[in-house]
C-alpha atoms as a PDB file:
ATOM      1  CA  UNK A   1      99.747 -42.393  49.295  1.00  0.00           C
ATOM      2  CA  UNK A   2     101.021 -45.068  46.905  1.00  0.00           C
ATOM      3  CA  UNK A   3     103.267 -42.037  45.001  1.00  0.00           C
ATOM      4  CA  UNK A   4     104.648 -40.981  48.535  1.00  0.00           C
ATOM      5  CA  UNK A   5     105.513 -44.369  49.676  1.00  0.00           C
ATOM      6  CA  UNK A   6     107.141 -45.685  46.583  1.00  0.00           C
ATOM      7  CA  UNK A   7     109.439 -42.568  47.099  1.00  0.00           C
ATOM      8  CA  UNK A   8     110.062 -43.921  50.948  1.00  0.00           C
ATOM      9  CA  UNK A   9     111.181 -47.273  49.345  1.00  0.00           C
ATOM     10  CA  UNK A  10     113.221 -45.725  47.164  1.00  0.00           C
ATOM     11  CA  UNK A  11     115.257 -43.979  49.864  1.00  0.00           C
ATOM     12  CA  UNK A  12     115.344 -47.143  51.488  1.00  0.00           C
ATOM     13  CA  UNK A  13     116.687 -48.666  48.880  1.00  0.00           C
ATOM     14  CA  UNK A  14     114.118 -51.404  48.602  1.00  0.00           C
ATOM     15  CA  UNK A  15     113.191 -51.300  44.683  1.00  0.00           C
ATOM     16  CA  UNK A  16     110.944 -54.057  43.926  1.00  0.00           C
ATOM     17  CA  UNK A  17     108.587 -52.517  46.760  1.00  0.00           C
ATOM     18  CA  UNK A  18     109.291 -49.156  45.541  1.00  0.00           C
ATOM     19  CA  UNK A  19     108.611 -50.865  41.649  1.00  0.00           C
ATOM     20  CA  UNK A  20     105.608 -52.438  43.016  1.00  0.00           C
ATOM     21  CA  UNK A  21     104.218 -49.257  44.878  1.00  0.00           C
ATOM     22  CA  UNK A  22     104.608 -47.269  42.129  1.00  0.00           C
ATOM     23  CA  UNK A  23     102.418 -50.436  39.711  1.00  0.00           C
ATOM     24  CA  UNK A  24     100.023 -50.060  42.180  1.00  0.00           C
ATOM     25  CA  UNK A  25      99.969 -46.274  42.002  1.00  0.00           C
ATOM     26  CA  UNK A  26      99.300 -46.526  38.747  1.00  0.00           C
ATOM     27  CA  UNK A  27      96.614 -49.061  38.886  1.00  0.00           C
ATOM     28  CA  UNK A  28      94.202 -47.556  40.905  1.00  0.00           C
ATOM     29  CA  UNK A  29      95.277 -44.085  39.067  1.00  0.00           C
ATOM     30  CA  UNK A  30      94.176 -45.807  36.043  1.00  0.00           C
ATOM     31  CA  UNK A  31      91.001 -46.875  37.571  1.00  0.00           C
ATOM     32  CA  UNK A  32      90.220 -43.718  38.726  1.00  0.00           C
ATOM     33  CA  UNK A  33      90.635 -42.251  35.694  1.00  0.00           C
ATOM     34  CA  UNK A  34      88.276 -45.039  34.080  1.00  0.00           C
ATOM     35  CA  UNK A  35      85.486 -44.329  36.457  1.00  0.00           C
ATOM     36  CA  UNK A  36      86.135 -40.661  36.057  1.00  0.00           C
ATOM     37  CA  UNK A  37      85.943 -40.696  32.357  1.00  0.00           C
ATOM     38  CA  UNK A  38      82.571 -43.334  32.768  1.00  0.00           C
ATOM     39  CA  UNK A  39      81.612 -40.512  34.884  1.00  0.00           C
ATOM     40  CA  UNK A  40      82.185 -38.184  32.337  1.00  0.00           C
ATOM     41  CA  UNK A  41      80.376 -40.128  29.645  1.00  0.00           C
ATOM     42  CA  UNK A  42      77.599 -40.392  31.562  1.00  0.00           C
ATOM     43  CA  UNK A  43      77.207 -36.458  32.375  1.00  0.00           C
ATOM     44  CA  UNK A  44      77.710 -36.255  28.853  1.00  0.00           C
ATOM     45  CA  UNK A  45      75.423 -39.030  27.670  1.00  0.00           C
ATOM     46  CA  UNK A  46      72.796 -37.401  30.409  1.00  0.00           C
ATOM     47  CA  UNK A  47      73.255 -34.382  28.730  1.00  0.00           C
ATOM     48  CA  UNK A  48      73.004 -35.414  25.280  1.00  0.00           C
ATOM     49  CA  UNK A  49      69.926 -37.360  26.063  1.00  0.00           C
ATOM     50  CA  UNK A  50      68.664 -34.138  27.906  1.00  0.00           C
ATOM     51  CA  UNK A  51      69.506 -31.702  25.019  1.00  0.00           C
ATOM     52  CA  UNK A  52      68.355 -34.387  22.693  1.00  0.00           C
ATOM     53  CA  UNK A  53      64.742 -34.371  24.761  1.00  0.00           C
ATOM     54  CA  UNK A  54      65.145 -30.467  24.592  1.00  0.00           C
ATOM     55  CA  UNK A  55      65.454 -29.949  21.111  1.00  0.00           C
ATOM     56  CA  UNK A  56      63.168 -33.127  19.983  1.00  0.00           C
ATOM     57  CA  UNK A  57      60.562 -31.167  22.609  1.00  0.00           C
ATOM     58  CA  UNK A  58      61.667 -27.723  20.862  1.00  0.00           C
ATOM     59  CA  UNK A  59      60.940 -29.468  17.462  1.00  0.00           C
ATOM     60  CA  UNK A  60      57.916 -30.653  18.497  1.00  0.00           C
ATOM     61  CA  UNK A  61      56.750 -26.991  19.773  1.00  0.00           C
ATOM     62  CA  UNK A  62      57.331 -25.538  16.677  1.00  0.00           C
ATOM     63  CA  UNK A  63      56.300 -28.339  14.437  1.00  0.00           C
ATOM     64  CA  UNK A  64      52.866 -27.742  16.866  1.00  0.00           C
ATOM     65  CA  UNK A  65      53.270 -23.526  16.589  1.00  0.00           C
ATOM     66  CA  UNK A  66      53.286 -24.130  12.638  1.00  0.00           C
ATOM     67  CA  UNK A  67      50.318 -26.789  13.260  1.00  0.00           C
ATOM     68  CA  UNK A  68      49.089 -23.724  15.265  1.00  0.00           C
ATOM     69  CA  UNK A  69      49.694 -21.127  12.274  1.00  0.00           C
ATOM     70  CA  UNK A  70      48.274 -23.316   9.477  1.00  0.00           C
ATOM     71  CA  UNK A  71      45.234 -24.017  11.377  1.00  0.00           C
ATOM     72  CA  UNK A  72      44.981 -20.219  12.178  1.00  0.00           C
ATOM     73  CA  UNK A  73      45.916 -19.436   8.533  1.00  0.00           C
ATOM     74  CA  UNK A  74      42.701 -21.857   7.469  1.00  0.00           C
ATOM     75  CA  UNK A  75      40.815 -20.627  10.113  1.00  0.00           C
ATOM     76  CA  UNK A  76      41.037 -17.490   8.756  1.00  0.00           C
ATOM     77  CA  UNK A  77      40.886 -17.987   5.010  1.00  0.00           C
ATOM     78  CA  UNK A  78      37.583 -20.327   5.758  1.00  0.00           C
ATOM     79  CA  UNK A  79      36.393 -17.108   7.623  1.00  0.00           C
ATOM     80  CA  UNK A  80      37.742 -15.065   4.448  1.00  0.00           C
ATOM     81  CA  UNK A  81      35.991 -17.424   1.802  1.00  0.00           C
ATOM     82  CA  UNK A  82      32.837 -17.715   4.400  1.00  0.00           C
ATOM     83  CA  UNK A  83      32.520 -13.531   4.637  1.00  0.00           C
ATOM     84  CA  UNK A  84      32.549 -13.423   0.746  1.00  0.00           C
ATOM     85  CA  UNK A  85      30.536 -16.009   0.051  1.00  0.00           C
ATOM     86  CA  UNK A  86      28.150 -14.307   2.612  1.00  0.00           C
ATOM     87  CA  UNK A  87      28.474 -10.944   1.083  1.00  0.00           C
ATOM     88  CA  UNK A  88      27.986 -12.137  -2.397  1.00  0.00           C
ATOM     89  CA  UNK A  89      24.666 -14.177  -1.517  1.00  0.00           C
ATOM     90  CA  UNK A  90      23.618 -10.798   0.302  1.00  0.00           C
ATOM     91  CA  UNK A  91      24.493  -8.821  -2.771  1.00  0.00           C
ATOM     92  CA  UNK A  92      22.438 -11.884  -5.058  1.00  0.00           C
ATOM     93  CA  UNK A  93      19.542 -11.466  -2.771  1.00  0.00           C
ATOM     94  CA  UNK A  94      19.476  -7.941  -2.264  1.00  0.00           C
ATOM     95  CA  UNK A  95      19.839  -7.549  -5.778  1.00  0.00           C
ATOM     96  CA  UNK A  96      17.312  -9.839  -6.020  1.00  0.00           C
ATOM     97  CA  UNK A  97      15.100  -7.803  -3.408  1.00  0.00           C
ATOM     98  CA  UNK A  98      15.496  -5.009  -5.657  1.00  0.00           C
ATOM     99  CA  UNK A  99      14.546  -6.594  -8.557  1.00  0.00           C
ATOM    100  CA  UNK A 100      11.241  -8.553  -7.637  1.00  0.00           C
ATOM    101  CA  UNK A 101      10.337  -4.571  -5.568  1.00  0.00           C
ATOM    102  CA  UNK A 102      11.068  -3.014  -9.093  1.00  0.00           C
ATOM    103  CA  UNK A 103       8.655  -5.330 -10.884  1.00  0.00           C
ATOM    104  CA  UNK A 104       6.335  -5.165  -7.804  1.00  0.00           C
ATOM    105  CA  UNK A 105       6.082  -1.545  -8.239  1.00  0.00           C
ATOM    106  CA  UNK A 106       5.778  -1.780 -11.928  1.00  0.00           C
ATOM    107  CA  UNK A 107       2.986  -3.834 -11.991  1.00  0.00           C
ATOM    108  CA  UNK A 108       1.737  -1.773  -9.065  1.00  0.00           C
ATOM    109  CA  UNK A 109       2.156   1.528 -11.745  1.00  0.00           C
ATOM    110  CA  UNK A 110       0.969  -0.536 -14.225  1.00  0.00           C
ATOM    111  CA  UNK A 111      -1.989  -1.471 -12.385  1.00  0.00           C
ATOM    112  CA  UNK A 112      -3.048   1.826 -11.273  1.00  0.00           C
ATOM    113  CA  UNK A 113      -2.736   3.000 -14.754  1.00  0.00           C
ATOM    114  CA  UNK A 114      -4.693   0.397 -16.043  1.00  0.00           C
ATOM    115  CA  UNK A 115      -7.491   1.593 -13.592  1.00  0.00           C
ATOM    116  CA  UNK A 116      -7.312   5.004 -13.506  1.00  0.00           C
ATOM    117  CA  UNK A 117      -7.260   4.566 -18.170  1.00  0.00           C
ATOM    118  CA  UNK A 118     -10.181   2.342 -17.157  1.00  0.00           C
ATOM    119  CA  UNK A 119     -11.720   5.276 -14.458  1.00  0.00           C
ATOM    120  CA  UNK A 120     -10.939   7.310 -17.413  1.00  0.00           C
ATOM    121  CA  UNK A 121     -12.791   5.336 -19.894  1.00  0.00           C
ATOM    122  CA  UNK A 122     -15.601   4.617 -18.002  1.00  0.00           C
ATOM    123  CA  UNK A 123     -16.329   8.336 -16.801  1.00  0.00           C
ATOM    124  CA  UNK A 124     -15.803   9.036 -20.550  1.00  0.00           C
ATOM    125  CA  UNK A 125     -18.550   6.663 -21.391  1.00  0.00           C
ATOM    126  CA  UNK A 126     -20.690   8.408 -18.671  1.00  0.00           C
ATOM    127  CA  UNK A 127     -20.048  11.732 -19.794  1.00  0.00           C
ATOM    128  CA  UNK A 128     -21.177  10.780 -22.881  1.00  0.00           C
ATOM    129  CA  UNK A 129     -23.636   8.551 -22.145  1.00  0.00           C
ATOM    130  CA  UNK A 130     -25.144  11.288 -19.968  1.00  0.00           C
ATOM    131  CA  UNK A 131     -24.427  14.596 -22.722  1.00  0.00           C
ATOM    132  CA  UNK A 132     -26.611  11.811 -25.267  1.00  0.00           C
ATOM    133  CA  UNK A 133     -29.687  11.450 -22.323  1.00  0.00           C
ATOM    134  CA  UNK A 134     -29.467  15.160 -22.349  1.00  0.00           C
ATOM    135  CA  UNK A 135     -29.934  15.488 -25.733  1.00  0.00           C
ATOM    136  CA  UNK A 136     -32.255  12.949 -25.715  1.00  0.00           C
ATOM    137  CA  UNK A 137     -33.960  14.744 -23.197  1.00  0.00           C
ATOM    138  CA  UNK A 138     -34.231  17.383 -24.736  1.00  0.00           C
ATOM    139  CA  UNK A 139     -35.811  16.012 -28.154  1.00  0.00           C
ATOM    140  CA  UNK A 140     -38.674  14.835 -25.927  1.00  0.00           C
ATOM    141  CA  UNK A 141     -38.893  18.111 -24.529  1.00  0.00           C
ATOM    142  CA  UNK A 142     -39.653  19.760 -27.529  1.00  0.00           C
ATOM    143  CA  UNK A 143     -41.615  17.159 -29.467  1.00  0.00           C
ATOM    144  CA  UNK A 144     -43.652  17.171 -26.340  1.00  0.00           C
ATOM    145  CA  UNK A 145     -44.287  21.140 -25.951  1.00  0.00           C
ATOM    146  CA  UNK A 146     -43.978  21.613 -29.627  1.00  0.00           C
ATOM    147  CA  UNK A 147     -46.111  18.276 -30.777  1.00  0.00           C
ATOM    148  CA  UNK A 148     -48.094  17.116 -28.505  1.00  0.00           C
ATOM    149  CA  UNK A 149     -48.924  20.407 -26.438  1.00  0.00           C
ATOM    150  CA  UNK A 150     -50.103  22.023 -29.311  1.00  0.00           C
ATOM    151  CA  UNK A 151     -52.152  19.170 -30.399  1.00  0.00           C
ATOM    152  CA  UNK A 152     -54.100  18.957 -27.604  1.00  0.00           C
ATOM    153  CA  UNK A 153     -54.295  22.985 -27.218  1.00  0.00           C
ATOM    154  CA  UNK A 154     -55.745  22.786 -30.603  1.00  0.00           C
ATOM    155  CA  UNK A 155     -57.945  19.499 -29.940  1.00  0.00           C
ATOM    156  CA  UNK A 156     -59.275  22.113 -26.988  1.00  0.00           C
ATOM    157  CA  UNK A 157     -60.343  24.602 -29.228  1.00  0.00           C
ATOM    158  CA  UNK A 158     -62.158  22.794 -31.523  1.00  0.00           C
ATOM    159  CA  UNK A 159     -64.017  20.610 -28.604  1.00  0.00           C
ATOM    160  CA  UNK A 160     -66.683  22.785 -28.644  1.00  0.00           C
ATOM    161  CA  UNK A 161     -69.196  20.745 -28.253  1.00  0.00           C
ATOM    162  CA  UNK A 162     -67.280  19.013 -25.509  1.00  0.00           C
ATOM    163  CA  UNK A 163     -68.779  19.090 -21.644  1.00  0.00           C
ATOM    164  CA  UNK A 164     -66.902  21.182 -19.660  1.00  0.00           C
ATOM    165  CA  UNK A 165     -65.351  18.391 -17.573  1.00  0.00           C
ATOM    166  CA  UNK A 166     -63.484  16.858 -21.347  1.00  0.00           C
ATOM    167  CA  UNK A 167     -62.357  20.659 -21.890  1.00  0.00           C
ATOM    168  CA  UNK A 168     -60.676  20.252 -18.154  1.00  0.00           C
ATOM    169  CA  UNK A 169     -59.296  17.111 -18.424  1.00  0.00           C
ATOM    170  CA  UNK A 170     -57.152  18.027 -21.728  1.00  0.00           C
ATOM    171  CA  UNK A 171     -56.180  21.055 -20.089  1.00  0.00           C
ATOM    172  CA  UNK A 172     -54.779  19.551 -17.245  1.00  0.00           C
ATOM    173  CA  UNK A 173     -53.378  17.117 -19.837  1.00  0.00           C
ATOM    174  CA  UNK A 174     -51.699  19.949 -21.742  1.00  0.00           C
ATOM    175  CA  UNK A 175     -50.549  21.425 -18.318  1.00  0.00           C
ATOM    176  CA  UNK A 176     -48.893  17.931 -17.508  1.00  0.00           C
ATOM    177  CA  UNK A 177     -47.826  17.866 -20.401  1.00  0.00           C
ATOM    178  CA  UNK A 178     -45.637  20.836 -20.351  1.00  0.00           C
ATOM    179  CA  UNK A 179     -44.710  20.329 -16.673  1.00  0.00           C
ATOM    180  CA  UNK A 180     -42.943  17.557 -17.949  1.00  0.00           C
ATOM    181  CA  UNK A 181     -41.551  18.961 -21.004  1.00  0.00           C
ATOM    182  CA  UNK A 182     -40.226  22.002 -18.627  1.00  0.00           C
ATOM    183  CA  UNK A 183     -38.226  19.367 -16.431  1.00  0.00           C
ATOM    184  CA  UNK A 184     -36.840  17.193 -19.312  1.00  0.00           C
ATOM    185  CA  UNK A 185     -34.834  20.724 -20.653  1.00  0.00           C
ATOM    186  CA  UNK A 186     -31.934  21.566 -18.442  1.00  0.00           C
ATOM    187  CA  UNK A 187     -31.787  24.449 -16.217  1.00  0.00           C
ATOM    188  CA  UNK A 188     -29.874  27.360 -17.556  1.00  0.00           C
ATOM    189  CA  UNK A 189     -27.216  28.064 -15.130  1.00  0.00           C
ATOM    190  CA  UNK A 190     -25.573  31.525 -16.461  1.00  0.00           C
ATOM    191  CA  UNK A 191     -28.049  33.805 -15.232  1.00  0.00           C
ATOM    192  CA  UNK A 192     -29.235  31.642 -12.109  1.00  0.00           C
ATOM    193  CA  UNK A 193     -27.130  29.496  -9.376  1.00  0.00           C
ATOM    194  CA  UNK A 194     -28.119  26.084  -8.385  1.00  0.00           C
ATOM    195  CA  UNK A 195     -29.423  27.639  -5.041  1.00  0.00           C
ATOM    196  CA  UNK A 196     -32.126  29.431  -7.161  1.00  0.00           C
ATOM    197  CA  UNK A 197     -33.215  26.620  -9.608  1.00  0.00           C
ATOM    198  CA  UNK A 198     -33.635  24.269  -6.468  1.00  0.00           C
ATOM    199  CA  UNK A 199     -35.682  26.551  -4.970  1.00  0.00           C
ATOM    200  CA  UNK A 200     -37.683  27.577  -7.561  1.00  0.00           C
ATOM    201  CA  UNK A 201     -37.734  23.417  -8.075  1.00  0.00           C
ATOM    202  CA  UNK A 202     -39.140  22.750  -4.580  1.00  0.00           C
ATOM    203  CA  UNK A 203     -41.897  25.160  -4.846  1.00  0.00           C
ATOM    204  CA  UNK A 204     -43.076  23.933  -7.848  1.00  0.00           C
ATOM    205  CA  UNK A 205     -42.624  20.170  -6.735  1.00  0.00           C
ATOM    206  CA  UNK A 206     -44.579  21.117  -3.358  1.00  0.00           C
ATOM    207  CA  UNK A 207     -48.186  19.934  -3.502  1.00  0.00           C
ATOM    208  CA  UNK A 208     -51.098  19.456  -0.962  1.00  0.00           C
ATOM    209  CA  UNK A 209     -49.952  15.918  -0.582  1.00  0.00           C
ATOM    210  CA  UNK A 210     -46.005  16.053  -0.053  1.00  0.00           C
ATOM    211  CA  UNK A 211     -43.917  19.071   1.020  1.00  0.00           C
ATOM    212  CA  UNK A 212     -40.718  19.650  -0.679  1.00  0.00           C
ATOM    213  CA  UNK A 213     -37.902  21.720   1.523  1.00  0.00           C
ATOM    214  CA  UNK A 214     -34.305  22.582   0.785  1.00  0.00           C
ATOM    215  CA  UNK A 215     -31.738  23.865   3.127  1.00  0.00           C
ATOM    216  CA  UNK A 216     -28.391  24.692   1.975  1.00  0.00           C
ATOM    217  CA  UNK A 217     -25.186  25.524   4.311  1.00  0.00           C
ATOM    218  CA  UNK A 218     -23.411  27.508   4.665  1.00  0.00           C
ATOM    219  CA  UNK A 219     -25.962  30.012   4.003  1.00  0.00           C
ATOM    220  CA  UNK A 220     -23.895  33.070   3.078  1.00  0.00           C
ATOM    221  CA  UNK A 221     -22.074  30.688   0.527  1.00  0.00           C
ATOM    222  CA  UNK A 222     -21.923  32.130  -3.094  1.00  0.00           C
ATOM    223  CA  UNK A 223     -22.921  29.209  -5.036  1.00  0.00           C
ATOM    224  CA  UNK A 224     -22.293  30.882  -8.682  1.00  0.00           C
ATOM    225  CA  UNK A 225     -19.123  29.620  -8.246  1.00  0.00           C
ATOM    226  CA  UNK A 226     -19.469  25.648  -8.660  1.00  0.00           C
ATOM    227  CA  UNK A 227     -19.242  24.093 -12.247  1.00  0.00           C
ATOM    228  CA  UNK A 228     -22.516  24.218 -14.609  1.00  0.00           C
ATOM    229  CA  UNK A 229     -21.851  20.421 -14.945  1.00  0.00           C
ATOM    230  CA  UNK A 230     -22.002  19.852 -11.291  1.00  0.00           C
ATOM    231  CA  UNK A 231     -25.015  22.194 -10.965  1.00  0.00           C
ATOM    232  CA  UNK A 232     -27.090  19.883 -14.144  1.00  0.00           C
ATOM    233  CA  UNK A 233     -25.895  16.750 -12.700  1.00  0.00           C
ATOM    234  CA  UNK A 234     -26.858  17.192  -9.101  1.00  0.00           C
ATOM    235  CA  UNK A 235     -30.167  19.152 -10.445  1.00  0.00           C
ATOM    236  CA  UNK A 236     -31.032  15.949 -12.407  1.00  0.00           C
ATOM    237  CA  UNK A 237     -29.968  13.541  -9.414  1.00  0.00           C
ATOM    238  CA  UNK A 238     -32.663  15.938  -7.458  1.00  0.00           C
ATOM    239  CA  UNK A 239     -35.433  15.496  -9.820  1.00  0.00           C
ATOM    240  CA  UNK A 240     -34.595  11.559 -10.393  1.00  0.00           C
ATOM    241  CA  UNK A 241     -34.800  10.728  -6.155  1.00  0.00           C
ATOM    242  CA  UNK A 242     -37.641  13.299  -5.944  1.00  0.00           C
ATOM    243  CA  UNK A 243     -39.529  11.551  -8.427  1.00  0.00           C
ATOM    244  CA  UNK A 244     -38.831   7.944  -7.407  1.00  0.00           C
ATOM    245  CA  UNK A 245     -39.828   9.308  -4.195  1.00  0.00           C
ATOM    246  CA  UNK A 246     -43.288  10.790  -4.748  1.00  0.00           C
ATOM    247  CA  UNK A 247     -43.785   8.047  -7.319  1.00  0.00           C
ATOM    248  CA  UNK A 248     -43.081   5.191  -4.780  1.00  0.00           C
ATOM    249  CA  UNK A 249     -43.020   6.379  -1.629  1.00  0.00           C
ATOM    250  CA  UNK A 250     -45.876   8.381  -1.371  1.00  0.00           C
ATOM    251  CA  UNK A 251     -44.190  10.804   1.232  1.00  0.00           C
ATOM    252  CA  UNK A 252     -45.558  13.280   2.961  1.00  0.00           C
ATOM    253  CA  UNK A 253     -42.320  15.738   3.449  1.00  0.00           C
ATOM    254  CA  UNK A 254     -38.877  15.685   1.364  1.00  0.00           C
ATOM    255  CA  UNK A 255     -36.011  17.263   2.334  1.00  0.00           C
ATOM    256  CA  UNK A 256     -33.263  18.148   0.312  1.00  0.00           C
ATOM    257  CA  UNK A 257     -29.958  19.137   2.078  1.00  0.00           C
ATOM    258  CA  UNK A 258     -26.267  21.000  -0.079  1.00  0.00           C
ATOM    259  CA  UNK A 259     -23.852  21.255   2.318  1.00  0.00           C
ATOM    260  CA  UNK A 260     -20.451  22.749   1.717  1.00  0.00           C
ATOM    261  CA  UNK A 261     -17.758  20.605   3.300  1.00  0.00           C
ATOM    262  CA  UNK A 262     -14.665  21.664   2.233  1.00  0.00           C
ATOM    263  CA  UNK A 263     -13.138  19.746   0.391  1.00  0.00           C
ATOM    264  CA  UNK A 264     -16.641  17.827  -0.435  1.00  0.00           C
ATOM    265  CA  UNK A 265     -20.451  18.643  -1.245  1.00  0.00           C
ATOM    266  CA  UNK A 266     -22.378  16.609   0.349  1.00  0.00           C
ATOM    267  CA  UNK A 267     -25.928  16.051  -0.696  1.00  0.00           C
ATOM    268  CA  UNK A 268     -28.477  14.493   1.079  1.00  0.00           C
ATOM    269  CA  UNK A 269     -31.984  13.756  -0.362  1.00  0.00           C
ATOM    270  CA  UNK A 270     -34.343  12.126   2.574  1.00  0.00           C
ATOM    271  CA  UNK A 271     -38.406  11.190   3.051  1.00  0.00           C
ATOM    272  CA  UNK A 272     -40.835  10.216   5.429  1.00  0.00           C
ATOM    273  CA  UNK A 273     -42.316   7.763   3.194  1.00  0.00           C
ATOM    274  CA  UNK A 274     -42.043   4.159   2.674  1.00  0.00           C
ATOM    275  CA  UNK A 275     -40.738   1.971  -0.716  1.00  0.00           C
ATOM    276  CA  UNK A 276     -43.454  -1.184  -1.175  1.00  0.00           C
ATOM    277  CA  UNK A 277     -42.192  -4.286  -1.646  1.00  0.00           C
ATOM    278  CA  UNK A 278     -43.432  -3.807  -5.125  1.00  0.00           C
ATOM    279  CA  UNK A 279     -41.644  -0.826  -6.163  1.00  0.00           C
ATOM    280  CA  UNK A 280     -38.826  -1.310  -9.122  1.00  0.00           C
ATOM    281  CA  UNK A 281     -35.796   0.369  -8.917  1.00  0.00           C
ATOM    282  CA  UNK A 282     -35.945   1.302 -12.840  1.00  0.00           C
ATOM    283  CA  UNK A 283     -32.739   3.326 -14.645  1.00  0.00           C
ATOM    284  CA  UNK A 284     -33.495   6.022 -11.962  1.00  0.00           C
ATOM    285  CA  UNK A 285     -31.070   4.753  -9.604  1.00  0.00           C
ATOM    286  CA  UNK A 286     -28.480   3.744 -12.420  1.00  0.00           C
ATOM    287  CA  UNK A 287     -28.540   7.119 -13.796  1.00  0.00           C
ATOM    288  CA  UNK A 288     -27.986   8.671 -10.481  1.00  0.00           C
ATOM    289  CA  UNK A 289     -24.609   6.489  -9.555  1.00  0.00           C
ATOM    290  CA  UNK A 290     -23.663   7.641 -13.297  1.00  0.00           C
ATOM    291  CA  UNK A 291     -24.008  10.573 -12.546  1.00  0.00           C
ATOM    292  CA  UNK A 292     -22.221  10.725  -9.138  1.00  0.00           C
ATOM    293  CA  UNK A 293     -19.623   8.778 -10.713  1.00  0.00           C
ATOM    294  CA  UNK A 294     -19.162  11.018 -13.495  1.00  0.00           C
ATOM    295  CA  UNK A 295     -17.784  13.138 -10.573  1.00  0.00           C
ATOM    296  CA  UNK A 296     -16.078  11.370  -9.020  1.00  0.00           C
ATOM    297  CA  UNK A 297     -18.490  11.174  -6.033  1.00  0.00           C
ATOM    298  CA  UNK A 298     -19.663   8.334  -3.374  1.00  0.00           C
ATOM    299  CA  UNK A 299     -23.221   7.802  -3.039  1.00  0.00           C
ATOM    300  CA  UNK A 300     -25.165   5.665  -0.019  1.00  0.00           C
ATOM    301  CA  UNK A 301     -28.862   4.679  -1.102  1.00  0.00           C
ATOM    302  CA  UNK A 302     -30.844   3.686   2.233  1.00  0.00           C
ATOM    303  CA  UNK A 303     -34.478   3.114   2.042  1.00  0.00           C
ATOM    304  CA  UNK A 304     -35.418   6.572   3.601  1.00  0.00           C
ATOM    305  CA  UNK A 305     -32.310   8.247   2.474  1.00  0.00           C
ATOM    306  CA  UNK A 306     -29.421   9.023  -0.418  1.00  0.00           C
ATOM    307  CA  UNK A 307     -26.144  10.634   0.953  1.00  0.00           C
ATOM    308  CA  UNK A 308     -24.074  11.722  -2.010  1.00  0.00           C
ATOM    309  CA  UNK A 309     -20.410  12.914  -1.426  1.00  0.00           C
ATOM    310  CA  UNK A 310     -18.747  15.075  -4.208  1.00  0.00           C
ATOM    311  CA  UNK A 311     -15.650  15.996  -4.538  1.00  0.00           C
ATOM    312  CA  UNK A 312     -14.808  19.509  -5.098  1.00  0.00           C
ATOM    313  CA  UNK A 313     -10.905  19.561  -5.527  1.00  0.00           C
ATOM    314  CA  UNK A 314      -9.165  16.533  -7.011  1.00  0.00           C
END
């Protein structure tokens, strides 16, 4: 408006007016453009502070995004280090798992070969203690039939002025005598099976007083074929629980029982009678667990009756 009038002045021919329209034209056109440019400056100085924010915020994001990584990174190398360190103490303590079961089952070999050397050496020292009773046994047997037998036989011949009641009495001493000499010897089991010896055993052991049976089972079993040394040893265990039987006991029946069992004979030796309080046990019982033990048997002593287990194939 102030540009169009100071032209109307002009054609009017009035130039201070038109002079002083056109200073005021430019006045306010300056002012305009002052506020416009303040305008401008503060768009701009609105923007700057908002892209300043922007990128102080997108600083910040990534300064918290490497924050985030690093934190990650040591999360995951702690997780690293932890999973080693856990896989090395594993490997330490199985290896040491491995190492205390190695020496646990070394001392476990080393114990059972220490017992079965010492099973070993003990049935050794059976077998021989029990091949030196037999021999022992023997050398009573035949100082007894060959000494003392024939001492007396001859003491009975030349009692003739004896009464017949002395002649008696040394014949039933001589008779004894050789009884006993008869059992000390061993059994000869070539010709004859156990069967038959403790048969032939029972009826000579049978008396008026005491009755001596034996069954044996199965009965169709062939009984040539078990060892000669099991066939002396469980003889002799017969004639040792027999004896301490009739000897303490006074029984009226004994029954003797073999009975295959596959893969065990079992023996079992039991009596009416009854043990007085008296009675010592002797060596008779000790040489009978030798004995067992020298084959590797069990044996259960009650006061009526001894169960023996042997076994047959170790």
């Amino acid at each position: 408006m102030y540009n169009n009038l100071h032209l109307v002045y002009k054609e009017l021919s009035d130039f201070p007016q038109a002079y002083h329209t056109l200073e005021l034209a430019k006045a306010l056109s300056d002012s305009l453009f002052v506020q416009e440019k303040s305008r401008q400056l503060e768009e701009l100085s609105v923007k700057y502070e908002t892209q300043k924010k922007e990128l102080e915020y997108q600083k910040l994001q990534e300064k918290r995004q490497k924050e985030k990584q690093n934190l990650q990174l040591k999360i995951t190398f702690l997780l690293i280090l932890i999973a080693i360190m856990a896989f090395v103490s594993l490997y330490f303590i199985q290896k040491q798992k491995l190492r205390i079961e190695r020496q646990k089952r070394e001392a476990e070999a080393q114990k059972r070969e220490f017992e079965t050397l010492q099973r070993d050496t003990e049935r050794n020292a059976t077998r021989a203690y029990l091949k030196e009773l037999e021999k022992e046994r023997n050398r009573l047997a035949k100082e007894l039939h060959d000494g003392v037998c024939n001492d007396l036989y001859a003491l009975e011949m030349n009692a003739s002025t004896l009464n017949e009641s002395w002649k008696e009495l040394l014949r039933t001493s001589r008779e004894n005598i050789r009884r006993v000499s008869h059992e000390l010897l061993p059994p000869t089991f070539q010709e004859t099976t156990l069967k038959q010896v403790l048969q032939n055993y029972t009826e000579r052991m049978t008396s008026a007083s005491c009755k001596v049976t034996l069954t044996t089972l199965p009965e169709e079993c062939d009984w040539s074929v078990l060892p000669e040394t099991y066939c002396l040893n469980i003889y002799r265990i017969i004639q040792e629980a027999t004896g301490n039987a009739l000897k303490h006991a006074s029984p009226t029946e004994i029954h003797l029982t073999l009975e295959w069992k596959l893969p065990n004979l079992e023996l079992t030796i039991s009596h009416n009678g009854k043990f007085s309080s008296t009675s010592e046990k002797g060596i008779g019982l000790q040489t009978m667990k030798e004995r067992v033990m020298a084959m590797k048997g069990h044996i259960s002593v009650e006061a009526e009756k001894i169960q023996i287990i042997i076994p047959l194939f170790l």
